[in-house]
C-alpha atoms as a PDB file:
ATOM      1  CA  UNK A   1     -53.439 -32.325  -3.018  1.00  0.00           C
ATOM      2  CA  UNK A   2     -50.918 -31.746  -0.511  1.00  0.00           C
ATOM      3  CA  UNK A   3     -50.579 -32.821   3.469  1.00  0.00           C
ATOM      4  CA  UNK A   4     -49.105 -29.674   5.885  1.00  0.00           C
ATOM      5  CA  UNK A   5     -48.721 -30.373   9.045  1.00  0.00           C
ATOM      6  CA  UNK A   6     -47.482 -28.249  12.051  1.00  0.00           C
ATOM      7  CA  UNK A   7     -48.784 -28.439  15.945  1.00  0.00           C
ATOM      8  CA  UNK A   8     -48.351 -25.797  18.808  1.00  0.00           C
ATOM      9  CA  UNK A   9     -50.260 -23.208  17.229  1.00  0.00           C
ATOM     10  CA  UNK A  10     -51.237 -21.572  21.047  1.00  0.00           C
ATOM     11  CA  UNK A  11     -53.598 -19.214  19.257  1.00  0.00           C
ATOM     12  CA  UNK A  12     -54.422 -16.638  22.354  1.00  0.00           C
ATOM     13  CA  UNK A  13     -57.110 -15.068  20.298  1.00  0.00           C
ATOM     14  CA  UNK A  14     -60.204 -16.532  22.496  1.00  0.00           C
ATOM     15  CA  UNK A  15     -58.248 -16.309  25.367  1.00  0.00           C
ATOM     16  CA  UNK A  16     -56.179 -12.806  24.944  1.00  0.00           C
ATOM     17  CA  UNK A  17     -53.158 -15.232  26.283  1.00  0.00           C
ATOM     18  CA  UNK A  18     -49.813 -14.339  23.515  1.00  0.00           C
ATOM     19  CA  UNK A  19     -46.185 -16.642  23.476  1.00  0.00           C
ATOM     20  CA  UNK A  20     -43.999 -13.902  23.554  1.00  0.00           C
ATOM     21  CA  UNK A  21     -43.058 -13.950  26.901  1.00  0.00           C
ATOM     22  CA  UNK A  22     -40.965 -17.229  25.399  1.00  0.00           C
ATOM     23  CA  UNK A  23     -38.880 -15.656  23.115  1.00  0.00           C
ATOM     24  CA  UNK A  24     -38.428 -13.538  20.205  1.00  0.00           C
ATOM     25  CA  UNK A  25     -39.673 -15.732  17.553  1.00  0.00           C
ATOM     26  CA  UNK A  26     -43.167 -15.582  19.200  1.00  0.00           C
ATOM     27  CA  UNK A  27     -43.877 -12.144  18.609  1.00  0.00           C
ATOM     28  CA  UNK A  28     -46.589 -11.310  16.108  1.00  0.00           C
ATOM     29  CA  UNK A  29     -47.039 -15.348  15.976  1.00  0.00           C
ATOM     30  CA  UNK A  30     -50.645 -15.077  14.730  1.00  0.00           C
ATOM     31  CA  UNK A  31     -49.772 -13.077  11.804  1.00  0.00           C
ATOM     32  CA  UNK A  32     -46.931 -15.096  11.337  1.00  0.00           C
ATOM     33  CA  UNK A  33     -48.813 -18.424  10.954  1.00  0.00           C
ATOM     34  CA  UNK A  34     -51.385 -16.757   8.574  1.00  0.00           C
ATOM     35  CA  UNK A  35     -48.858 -15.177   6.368  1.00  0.00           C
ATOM     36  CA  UNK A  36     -47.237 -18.290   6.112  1.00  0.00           C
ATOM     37  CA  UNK A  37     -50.133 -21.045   5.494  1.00  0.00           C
ATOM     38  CA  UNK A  38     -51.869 -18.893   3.138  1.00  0.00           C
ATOM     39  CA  UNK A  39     -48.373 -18.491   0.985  1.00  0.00           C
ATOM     40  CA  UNK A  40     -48.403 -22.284   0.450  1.00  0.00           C
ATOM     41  CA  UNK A  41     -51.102 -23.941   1.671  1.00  0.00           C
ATOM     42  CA  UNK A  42     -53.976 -24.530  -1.284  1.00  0.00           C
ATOM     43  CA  UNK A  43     -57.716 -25.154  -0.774  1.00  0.00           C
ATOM     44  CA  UNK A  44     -57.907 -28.753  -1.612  1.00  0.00           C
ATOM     45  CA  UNK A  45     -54.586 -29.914   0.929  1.00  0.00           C
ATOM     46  CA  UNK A  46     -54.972 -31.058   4.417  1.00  0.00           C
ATOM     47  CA  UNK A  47     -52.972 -29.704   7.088  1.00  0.00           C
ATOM     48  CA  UNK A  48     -53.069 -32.015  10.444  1.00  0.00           C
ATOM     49  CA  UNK A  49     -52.694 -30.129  13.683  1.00  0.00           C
ATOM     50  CA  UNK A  50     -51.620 -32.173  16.759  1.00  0.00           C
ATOM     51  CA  UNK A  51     -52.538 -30.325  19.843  1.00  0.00           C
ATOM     52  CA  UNK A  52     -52.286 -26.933  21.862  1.00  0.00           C
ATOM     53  CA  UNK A  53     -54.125 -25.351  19.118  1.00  0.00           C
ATOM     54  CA  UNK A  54     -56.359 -22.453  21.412  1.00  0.00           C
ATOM     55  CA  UNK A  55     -55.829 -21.421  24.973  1.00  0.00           C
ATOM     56  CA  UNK A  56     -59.637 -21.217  25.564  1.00  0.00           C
ATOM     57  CA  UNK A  57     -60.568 -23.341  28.274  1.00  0.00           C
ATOM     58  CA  UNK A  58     -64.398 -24.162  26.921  1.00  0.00           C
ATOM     59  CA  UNK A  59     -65.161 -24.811  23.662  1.00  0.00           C
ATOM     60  CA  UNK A  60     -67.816 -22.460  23.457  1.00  0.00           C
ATOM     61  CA  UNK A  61     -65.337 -19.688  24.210  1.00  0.00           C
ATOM     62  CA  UNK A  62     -63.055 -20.654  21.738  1.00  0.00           C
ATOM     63  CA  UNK A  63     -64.911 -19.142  18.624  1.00  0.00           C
ATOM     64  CA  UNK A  64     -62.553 -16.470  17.770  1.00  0.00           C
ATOM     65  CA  UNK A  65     -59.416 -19.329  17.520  1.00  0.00           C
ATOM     66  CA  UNK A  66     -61.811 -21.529  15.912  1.00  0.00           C
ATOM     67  CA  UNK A  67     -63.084 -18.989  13.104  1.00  0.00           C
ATOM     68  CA  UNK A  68     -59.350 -18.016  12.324  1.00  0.00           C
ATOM     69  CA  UNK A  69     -58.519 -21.107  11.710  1.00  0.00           C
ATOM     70  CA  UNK A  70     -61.277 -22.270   9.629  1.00  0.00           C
ATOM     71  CA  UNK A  71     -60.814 -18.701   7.572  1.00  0.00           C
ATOM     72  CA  UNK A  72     -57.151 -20.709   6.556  1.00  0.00           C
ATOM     73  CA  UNK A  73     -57.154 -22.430   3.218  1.00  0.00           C
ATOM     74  CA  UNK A  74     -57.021 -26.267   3.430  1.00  0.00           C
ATOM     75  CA  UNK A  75     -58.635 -29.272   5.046  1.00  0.00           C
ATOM     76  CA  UNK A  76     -57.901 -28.874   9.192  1.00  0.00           C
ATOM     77  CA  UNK A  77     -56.924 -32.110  11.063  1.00  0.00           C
ATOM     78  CA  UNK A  78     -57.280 -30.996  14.930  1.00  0.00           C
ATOM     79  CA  UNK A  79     -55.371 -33.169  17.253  1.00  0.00           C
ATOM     80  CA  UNK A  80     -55.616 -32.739  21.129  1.00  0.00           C
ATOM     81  CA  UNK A  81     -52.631 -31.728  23.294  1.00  0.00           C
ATOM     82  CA  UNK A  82     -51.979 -31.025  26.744  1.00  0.00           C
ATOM     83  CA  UNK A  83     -53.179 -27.240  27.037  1.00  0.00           C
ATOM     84  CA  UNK A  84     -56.181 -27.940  25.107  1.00  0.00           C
ATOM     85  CA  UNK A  85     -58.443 -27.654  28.089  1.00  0.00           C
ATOM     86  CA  UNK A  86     -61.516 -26.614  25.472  1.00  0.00           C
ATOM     87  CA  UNK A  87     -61.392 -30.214  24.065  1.00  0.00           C
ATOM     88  CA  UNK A  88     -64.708 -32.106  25.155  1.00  0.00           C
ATOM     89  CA  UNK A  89     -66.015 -35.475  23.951  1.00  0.00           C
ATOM     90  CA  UNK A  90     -66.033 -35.661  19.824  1.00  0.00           C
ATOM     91  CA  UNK A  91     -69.656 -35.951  19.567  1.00  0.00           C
ATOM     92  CA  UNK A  92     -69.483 -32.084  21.756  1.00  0.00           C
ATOM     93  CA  UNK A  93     -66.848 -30.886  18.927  1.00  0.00           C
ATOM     94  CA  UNK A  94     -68.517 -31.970  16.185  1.00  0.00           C
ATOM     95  CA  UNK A  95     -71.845 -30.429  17.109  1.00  0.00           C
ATOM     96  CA  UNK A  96     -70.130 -27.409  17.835  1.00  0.00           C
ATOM     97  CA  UNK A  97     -68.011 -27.141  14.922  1.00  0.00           C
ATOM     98  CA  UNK A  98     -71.338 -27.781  13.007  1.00  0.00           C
ATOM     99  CA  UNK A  99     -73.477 -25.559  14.334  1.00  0.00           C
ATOM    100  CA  UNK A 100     -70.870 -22.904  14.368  1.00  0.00           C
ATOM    101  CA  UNK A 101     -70.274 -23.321  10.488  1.00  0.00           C
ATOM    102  CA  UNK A 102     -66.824 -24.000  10.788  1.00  0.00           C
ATOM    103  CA  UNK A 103     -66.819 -26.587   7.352  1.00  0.00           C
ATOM    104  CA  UNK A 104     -63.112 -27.004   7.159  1.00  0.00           C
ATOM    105  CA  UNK A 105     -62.467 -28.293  10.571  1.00  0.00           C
ATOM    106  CA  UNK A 106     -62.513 -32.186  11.992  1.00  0.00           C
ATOM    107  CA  UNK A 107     -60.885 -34.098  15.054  1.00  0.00           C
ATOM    108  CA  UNK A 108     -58.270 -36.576  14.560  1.00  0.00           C
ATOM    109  CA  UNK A 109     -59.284 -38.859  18.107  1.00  0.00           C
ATOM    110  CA  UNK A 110     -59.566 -42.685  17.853  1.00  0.00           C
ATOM    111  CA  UNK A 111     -60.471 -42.466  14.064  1.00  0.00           C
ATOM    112  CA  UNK A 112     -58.123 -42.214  11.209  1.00  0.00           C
ATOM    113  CA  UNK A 113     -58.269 -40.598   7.186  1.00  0.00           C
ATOM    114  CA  UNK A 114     -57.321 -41.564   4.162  1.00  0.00           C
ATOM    115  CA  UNK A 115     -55.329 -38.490   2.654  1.00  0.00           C
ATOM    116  CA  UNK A 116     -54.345 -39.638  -0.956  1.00  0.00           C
ATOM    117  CA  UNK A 117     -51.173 -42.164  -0.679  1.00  0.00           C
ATOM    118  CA  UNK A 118     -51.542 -42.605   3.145  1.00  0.00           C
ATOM    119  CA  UNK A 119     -53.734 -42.961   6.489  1.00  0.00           C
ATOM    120  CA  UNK A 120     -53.262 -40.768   9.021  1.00  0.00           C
ATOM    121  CA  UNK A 121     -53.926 -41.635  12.729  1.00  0.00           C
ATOM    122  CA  UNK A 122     -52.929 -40.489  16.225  1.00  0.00           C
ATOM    123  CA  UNK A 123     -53.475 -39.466  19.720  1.00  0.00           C
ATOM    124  CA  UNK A 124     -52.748 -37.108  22.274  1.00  0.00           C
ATOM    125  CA  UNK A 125     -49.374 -39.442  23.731  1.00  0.00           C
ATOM    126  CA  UNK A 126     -48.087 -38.556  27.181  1.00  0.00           C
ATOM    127  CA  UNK A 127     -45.001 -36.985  28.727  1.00  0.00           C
ATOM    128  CA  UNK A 128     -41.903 -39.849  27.992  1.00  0.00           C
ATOM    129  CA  UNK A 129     -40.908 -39.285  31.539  1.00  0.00           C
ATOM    130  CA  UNK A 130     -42.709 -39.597  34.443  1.00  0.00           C
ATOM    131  CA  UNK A 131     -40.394 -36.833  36.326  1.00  0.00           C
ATOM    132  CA  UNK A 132     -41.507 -34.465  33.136  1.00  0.00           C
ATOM    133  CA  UNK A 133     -45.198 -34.404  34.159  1.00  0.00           C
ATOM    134  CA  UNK A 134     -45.467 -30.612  34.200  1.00  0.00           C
ATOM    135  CA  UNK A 135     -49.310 -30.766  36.670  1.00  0.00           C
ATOM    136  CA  UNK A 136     -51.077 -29.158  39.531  1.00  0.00           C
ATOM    137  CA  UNK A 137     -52.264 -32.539  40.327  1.00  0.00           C
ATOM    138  CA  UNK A 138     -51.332 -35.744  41.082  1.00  0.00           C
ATOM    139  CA  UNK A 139     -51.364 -37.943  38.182  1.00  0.00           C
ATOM    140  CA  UNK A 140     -51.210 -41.635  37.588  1.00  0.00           C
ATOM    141  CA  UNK A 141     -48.406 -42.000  34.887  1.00  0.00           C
ATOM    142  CA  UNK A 142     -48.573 -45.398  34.252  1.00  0.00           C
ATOM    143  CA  UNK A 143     -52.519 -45.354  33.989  1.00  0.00           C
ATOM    144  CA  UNK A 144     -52.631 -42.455  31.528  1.00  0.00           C
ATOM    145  CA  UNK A 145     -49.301 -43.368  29.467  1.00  0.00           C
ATOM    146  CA  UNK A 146     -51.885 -46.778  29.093  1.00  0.00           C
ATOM    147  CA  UNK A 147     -54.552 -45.035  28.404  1.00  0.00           C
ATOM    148  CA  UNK A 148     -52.839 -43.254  25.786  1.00  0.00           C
ATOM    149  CA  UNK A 149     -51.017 -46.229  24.205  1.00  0.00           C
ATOM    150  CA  UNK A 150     -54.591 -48.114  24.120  1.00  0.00           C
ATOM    151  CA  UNK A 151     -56.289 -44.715  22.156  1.00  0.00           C
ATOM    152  CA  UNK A 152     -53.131 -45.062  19.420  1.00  0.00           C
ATOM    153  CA  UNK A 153     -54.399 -48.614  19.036  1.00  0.00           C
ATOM    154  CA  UNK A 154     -57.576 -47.690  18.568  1.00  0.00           C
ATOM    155  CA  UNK A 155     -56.897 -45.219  16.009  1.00  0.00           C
ATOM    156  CA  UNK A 156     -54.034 -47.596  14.125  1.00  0.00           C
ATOM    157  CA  UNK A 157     -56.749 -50.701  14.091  1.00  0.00           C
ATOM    158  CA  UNK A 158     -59.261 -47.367  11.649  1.00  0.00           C
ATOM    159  CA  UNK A 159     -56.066 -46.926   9.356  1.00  0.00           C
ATOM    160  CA  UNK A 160     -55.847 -50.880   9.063  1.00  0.00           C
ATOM    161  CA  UNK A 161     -59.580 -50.431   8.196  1.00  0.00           C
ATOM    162  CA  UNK A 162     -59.046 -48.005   5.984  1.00  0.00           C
ATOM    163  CA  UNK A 163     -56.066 -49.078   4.199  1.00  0.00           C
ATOM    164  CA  UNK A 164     -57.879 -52.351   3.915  1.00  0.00           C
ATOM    165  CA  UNK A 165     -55.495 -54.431   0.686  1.00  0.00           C
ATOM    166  CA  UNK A 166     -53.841 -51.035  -0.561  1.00  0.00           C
ATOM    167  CA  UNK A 167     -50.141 -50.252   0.290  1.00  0.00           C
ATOM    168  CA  UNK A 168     -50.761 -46.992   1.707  1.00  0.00           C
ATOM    169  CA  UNK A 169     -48.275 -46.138   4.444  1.00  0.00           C
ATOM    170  CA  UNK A 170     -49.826 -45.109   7.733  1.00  0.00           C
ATOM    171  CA  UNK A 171     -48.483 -42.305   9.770  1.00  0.00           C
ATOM    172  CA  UNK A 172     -49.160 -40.919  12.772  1.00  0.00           C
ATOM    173  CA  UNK A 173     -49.449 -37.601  14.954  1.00  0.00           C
ATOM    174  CA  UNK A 174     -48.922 -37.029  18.365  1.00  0.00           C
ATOM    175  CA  UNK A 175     -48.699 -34.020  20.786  1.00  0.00           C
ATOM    176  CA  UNK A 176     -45.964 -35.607  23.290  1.00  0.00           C
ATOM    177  CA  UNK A 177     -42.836 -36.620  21.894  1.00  0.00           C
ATOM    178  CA  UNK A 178     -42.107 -40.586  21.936  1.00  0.00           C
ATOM    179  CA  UNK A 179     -38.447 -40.310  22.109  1.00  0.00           C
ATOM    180  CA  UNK A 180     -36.677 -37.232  23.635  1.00  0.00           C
ATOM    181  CA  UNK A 181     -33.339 -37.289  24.088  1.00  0.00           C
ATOM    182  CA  UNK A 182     -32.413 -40.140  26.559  1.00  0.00           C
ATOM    183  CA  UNK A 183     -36.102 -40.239  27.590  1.00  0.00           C
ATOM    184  CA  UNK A 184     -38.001 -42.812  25.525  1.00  0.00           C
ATOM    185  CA  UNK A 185     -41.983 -43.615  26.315  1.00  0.00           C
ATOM    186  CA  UNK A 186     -41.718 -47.721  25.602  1.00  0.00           C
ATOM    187  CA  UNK A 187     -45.380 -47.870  25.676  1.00  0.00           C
ATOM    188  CA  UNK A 188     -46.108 -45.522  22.928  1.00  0.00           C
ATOM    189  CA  UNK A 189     -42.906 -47.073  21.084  1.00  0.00           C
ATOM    190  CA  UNK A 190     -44.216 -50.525  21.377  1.00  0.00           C
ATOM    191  CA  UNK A 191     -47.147 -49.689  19.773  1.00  0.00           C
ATOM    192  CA  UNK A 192     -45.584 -47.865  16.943  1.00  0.00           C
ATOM    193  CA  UNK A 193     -43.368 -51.010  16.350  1.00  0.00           C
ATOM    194  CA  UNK A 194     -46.624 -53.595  16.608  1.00  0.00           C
ATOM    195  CA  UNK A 195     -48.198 -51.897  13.663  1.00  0.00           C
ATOM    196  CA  UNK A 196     -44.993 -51.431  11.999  1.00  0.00           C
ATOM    197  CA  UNK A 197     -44.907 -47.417  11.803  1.00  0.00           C
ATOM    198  CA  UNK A 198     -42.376 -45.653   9.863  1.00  0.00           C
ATOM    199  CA  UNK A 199     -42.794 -42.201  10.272  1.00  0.00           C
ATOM    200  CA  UNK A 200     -44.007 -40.495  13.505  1.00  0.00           C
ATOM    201  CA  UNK A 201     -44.562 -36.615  13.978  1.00  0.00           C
ATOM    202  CA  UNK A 202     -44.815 -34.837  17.672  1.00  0.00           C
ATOM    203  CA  UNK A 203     -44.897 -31.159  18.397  1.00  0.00           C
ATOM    204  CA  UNK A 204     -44.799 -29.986  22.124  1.00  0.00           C
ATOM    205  CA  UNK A 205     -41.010 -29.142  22.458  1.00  0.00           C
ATOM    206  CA  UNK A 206     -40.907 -25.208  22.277  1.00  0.00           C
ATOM    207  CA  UNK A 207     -37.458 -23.216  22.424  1.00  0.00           C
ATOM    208  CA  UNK A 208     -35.163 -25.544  21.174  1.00  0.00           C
ATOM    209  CA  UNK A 209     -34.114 -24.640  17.442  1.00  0.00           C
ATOM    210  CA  UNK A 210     -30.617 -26.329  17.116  1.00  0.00           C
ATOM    211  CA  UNK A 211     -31.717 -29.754  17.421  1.00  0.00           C
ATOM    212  CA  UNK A 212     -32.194 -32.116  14.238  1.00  0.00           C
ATOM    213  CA  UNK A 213     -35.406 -31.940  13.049  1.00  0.00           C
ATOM    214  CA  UNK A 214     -35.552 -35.376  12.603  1.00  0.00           C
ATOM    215  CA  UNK A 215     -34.363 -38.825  14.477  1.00  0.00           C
ATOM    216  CA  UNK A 216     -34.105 -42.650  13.681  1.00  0.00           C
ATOM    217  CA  UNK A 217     -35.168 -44.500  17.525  1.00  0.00           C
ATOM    218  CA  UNK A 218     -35.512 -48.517  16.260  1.00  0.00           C
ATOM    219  CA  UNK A 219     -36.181 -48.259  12.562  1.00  0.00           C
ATOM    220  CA  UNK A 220     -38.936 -45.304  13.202  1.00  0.00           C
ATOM    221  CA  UNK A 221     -38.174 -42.132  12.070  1.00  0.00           C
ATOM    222  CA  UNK A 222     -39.805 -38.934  14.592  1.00  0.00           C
ATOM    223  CA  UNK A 223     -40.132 -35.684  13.109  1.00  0.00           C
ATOM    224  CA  UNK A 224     -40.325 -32.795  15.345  1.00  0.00           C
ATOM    225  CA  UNK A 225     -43.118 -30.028  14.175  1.00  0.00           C
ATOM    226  CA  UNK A 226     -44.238 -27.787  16.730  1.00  0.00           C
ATOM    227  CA  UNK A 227     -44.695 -24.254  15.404  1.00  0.00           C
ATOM    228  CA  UNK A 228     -41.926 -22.265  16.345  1.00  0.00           C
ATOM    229  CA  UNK A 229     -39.285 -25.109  15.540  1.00  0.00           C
ATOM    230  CA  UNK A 230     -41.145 -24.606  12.066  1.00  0.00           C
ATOM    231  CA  UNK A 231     -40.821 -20.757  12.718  1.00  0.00           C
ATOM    232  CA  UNK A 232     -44.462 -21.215  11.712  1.00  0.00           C
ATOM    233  CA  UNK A 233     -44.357 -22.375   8.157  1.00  0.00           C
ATOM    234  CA  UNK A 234     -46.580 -25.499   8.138  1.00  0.00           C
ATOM    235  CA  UNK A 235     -44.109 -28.131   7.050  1.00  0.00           C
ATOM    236  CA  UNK A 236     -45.131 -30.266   3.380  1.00  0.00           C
ATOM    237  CA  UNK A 237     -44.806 -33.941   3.891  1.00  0.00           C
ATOM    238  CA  UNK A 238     -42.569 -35.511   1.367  1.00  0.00           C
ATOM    239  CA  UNK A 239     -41.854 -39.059   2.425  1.00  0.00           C
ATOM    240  CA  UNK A 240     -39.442 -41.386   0.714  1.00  0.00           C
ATOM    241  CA  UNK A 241     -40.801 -44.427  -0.579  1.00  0.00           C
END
């Protein structure tokens, strides 16, 4: 068994709300991402989604998004990012993803899995700049960069759990990048570094295709994943041991 991961998948299929008005490599996304996953994704792998998966805005209307992506082969990790306004409480995604049938889908929110050599964890994270908060409203950075750092904790002390004597490397998943450029978000990075973290993936970043994919910030190593970076191929993890 295999872990995919890729995050930014903006389906507009609940929503009737497409990406190409941000470039080329958005059109005919949808058909993109399913021509792609089913090519190389099996039905016993796990791919791990972190965030902006559907632009519905209520769960209940997000059926179509959901139903595509549970008709992808694999075991789906969801993870919640900034546009997902259709994410409720996990006991209100669970009983809808249960009473809608969807069997293949499950939340990655304060919890953690064991995936066959490692434990995967994570959290929404926050914008690594206050100046980059991108809202209608006025928002508390501090508070919710906190509030963010506290729900990686919570999710790194269930891989501790889980990983209980074994060696099995824990990695995590966020939406927001930690480390951007000259931006860094020290509260999210302090974290990382308390539970000794060695490999880190973020999506969010959209446009941007000349950049490494990956970066070293102290002794961590931050992959970027975000769909179109991918140009939709959910990306294999093969991690050096």
């Amino acid at each position: 068994m295999s872990i995919f991961t890729m995050a930014d998948l903006h389906l507009p299929l609940s929503a009737n709300k497409p990406m190409d008005i941000f470039g080329n490599r958005w059109q005919d996304y949808v058909n993109k991402i399913k021509k792609n996953w089913c090519a190389i994704v099996k039905d016993d792998d796990t791919v791990i989604i972190p965030g902006d998966i559907s632009w519905a805005i209520s769960i209940e209307d997000a059926d179509a998004d959901f139903a595509f992506i549970d008709s992808l082969p694999g075991r789906k990790l969801l993870g919640k990012g900034n546009h997902d306004y259709w994410w409720g409480t996990m006991s209100k995604n669970r009983a809808y993803i249960e009473q809608r049938g969807f069997k293949s889908i499950n939340f990655l929110f304060n919890n953690a899995y064991e995936i066959e050599d490692f434990i995967v964890c994570g959290t929404r994270g926050w914008y690594i700049d206050e100046k980059m908060q991108d809202l209608k409203t006025d928002a508390e950075y501090d508070k919710i960069v906190a509030r963010e750092a506290s729900r990686l904790k919570m999710s790194l002390d269930e891989a501790i759990k889980l990983r209980a004597d074994s060696e099995k490397e824990i990695l995590v998943f966020l939406h927001f990048p930690p480390v951007y450029g000259a931006f860094v978000c020290e509260p999210i990075i302090d974290v990382l570094k308390e539970y000794n973290i060695k490999n880190c993936y973020y999506g969010h970043i959209h446009g941007v295709y000349n950049i490494p994919r990956s970066t070293i910030y102290k002794d961590i190593k931050f992959t970027l994943i975000s769909a179109d970076y991918l140009n939709f191929v959910p990306m294999k993890l093969t991690i050096e041991k």
